[in-house]
Protein backbone atom coordinates (compact mmCIF):
# COMPACT_ATOMS: atom_id res chain seq x y z
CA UNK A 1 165.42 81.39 123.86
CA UNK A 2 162.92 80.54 126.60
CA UNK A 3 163.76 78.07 129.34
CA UNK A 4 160.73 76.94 131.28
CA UNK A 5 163.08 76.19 134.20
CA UNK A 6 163.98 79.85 133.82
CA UNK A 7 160.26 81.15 133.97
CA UNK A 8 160.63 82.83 137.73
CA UNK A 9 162.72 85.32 136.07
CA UNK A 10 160.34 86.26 133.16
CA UNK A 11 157.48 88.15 132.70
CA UNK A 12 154.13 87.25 131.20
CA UNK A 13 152.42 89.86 128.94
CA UNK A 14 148.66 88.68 128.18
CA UNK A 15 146.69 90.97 125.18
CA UNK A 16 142.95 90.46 124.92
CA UNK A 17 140.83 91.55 122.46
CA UNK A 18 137.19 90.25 121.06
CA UNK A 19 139.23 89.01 118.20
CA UNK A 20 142.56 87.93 119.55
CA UNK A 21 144.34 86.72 122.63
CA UNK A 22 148.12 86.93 122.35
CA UNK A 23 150.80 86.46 125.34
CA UNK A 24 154.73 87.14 125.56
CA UNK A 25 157.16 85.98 127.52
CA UNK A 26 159.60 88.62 128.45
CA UNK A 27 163.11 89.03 129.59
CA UNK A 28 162.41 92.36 131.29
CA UNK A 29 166.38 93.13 131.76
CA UNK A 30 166.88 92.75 128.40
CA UNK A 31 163.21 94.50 127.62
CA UNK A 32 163.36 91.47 124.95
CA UNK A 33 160.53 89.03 123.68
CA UNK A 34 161.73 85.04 123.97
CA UNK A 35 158.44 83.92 122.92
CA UNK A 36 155.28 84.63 121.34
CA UNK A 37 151.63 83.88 120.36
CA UNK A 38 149.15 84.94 118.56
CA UNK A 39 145.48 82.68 118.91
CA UNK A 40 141.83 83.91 117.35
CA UNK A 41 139.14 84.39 119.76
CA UNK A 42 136.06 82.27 118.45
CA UNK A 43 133.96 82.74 121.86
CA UNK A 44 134.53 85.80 123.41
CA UNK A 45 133.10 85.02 126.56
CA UNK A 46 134.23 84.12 130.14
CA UNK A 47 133.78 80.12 129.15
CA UNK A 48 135.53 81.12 125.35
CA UNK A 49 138.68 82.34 126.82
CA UNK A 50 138.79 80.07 129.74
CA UNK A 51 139.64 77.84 127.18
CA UNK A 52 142.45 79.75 125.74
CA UNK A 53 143.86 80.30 128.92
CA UNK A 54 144.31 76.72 129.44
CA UNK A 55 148.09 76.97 127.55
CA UNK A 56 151.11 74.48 128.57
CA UNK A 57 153.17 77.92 128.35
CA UNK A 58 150.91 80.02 130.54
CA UNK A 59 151.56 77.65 133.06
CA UNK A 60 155.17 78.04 134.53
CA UNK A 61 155.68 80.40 137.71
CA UNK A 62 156.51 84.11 136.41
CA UNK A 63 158.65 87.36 137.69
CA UNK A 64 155.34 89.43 137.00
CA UNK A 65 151.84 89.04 135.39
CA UNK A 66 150.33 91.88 133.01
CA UNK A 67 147.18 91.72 130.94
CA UNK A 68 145.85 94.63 128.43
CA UNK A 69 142.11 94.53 127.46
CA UNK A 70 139.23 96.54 127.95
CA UNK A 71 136.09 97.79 125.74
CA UNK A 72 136.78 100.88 123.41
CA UNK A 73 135.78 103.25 124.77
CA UNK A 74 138.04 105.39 127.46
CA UNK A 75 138.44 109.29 128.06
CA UNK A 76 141.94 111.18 129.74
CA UNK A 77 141.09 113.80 132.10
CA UNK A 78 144.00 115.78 134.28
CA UNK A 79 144.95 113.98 137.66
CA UNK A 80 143.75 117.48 139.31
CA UNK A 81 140.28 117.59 138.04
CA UNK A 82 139.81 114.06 138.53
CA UNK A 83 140.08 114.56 141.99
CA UNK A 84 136.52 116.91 141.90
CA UNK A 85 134.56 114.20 140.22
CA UNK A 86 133.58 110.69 139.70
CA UNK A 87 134.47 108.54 136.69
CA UNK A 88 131.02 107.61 135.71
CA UNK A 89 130.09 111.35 135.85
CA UNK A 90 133.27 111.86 133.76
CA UNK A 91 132.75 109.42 131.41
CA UNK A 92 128.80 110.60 130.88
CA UNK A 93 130.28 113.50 129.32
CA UNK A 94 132.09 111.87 126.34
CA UNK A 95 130.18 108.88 125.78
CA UNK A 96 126.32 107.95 125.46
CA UNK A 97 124.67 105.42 127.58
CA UNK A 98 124.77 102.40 128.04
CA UNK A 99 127.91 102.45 130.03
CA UNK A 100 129.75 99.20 131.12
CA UNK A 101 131.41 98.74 133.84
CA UNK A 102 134.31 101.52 134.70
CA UNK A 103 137.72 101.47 135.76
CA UNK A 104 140.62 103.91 135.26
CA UNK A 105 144.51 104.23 135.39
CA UNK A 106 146.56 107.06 137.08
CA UNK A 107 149.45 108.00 134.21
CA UNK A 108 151.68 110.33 136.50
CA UNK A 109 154.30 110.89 134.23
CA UNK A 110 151.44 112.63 132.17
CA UNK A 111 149.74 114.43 134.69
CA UNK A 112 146.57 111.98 133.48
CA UNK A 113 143.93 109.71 134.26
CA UNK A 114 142.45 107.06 132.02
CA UNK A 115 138.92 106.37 132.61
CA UNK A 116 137.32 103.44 130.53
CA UNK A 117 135.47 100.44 130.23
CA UNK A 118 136.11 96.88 131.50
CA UNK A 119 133.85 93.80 131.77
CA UNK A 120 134.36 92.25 134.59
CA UNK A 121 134.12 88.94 133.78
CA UNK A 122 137.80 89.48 132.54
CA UNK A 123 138.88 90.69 135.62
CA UNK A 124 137.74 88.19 137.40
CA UNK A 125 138.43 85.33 135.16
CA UNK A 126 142.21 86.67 134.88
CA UNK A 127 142.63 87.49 138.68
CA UNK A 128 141.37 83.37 139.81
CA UNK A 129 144.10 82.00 136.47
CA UNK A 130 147.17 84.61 137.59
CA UNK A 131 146.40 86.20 141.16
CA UNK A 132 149.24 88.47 140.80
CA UNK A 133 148.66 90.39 137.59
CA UNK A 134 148.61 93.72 136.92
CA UNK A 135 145.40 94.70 134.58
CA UNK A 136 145.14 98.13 132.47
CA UNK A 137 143.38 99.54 129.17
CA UNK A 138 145.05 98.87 125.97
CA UNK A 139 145.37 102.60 125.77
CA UNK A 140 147.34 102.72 128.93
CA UNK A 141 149.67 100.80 127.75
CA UNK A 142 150.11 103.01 124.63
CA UNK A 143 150.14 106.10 126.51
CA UNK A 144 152.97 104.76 128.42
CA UNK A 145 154.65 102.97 125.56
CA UNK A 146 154.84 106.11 123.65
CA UNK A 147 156.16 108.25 126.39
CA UNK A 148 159.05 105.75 127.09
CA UNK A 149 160.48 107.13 124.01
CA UNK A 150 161.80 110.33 122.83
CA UNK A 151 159.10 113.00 121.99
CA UNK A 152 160.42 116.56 122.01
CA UNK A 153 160.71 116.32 118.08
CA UNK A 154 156.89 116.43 116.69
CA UNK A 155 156.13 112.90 115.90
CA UNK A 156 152.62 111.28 114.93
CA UNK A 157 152.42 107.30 116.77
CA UNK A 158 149.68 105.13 114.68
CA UNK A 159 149.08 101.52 116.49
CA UNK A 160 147.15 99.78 113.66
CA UNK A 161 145.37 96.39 114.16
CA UNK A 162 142.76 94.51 111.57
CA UNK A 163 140.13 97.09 111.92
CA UNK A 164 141.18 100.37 114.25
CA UNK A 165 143.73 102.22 115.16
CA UNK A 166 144.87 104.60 117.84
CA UNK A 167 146.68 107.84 116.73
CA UNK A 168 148.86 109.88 119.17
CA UNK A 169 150.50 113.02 118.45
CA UNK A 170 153.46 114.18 120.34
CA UNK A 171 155.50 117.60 120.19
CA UNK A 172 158.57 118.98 122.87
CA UNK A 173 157.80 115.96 125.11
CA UNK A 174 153.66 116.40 125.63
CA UNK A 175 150.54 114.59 124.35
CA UNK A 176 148.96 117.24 122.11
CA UNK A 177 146.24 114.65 120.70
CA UNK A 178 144.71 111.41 121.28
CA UNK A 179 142.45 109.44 120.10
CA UNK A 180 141.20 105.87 118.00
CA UNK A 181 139.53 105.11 114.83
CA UNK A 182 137.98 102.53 112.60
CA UNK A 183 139.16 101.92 109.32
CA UNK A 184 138.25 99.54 106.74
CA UNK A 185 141.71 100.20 104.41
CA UNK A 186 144.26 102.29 104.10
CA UNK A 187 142.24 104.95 102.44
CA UNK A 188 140.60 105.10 105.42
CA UNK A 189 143.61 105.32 107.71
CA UNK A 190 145.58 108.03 105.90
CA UNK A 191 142.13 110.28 105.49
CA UNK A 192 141.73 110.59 109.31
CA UNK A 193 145.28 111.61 109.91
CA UNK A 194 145.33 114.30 107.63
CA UNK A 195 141.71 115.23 108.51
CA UNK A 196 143.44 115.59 111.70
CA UNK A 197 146.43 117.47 111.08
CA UNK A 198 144.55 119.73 109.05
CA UNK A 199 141.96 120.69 112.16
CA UNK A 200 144.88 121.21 114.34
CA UNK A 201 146.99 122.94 111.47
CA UNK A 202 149.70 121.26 111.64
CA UNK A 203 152.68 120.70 108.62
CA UNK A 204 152.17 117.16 108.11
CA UNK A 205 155.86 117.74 106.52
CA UNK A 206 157.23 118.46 110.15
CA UNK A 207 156.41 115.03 111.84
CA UNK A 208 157.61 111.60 111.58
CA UNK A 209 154.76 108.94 111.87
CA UNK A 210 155.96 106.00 113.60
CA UNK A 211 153.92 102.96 112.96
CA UNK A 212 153.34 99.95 115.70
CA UNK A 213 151.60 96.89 115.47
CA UNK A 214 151.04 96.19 111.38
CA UNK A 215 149.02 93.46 111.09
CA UNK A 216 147.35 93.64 107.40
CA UNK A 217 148.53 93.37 104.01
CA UNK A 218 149.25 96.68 103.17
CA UNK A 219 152.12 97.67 105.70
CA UNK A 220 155.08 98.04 103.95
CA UNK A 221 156.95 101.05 104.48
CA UNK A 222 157.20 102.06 100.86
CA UNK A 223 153.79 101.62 99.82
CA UNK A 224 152.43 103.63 103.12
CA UNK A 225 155.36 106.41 102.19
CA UNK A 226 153.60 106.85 98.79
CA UNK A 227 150.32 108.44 100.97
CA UNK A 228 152.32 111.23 103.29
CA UNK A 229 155.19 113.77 103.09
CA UNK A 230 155.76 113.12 106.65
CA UNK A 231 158.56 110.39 106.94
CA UNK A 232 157.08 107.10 107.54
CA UNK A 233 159.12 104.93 110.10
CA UNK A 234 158.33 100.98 111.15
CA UNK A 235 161.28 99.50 113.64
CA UNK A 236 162.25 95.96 112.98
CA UNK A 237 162.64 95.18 116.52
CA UNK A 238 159.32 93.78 117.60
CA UNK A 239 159.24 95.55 120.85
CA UNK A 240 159.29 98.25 119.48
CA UNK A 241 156.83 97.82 115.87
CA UNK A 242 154.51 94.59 115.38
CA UNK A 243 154.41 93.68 119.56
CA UNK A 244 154.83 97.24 120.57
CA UNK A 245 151.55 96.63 123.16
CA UNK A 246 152.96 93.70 124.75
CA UNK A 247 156.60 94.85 125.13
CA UNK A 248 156.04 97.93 126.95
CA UNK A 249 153.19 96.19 129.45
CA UNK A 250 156.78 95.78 131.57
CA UNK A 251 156.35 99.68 131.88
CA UNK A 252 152.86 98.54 134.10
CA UNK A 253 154.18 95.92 136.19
């Protein structure tokens, strides 16, 4: 249970999407969520979000500040090359122009650097609300989120929201693919992991799939069981399944 007189010992973990804006309220020794929620983003502008941010609950004086956002669009390249280039020239590579405005996250217990995009009218508009917080791609978050767990045993990490999702394969503790999709159903979902699996030749039999986030109609385990041989498993412990990017923002901080 959350005590606002308890705030200065809680962390805040802020989500941002163009469709969403969600925030947590941590207890990070207990790595547990005390509250949540979940708002639609109607404007999804600096003046649209202002709004949102103007919450009774965002308001207290928190341990730490974390936000995940960002555009689509990012790239990994090794911590060693990066050093030899520039992240726009990096990023020209991978992606066409027009190219927003770039940022990037050192992941050292990777050996990685993610290089994307981020307006930065969110910066700014999050740095003047919380001075203190810590911003970083969505996909930094998963990166990290993933690797906080164990994966020696080949496992296959889909974070599904309304209309993408990112897909991360893992096998004796290294990142062997990465990478995010769009999807309109399920159909859609299970075609691009097995188109997947099948480039890379892998026995879809061999890995788990662990599922995070979960937010339409059609996540039950036993109806997404039905579509692979690879055992399907969803945790019931929100930090770890349906608030998965949140949660693990307190690996950021």
């Amino acid at each position: 249970m959350f005590k606002q007189e308890e705030a200065y010992q809680y962390a805040l973990c802020m989500d941002l999407t163009p469709d969403h804006f969600q925030f947590a309220i941590l207890d990070p020794k207990q790595k547990k969520i005390l509250h949540h929620e979940l708002h639609d983003v109607s404007d999804y502008s600096r003046d649209g979000v202002k709004l949102l941010l103007d919450n009774p609950s965002l308001k207290h004086e928190f341990a730490t500040y974390s936000l995940s956002s960002g555009e689509n669009r990012n790239t990994l390249i090794p911590s060693d090359l990066f050093s030899y280039s520039k992240p726009g020239e990096i990023f020209k590579l991978n992606y066409p122009e027009p190219i927003g405005d770039l940022d990037y996250n050192r992941i050292s217990e990777l050996g990685i650097v993610n290089i994307y995009e981020f307006p930065l009218w969110i910066k700014s508009l999050f740095v003047i609300g919380f001075p203190r917080v810590k911003i970083v791609h969505r996909s930094t978050v998963l990166l990290k989120g993933v690797f906080d767990q164990p994966t020696y045993s080949p496992k296959i990490h889909l974070f599904v929201e309304k209309e993408q999702f990112y897909m991360q394969i893992t096998e004796k503790s290294k990142l062997t693919y990465f990478n995010r999709f769009d999807y309109k159903g399920i159909a859609d979902l299970v075609y691009y992991v097995l188109f997947v699996l099948e480039q890379k030749e892998y026995d879809q039999s061999k890995f788990d799939i662990l599922f995070y986030g979960l937010p339409v109609e059609w996540t039950v385990r036993e109806k997404i069981q039905d579509f692979f041989s690879s055992k399907v498993k969803i945790s019931d412990q929100i930090e770890k399944g349906s608030l998965f990017i949140l949660a693990k923002q307190l690996l950021c901080v």
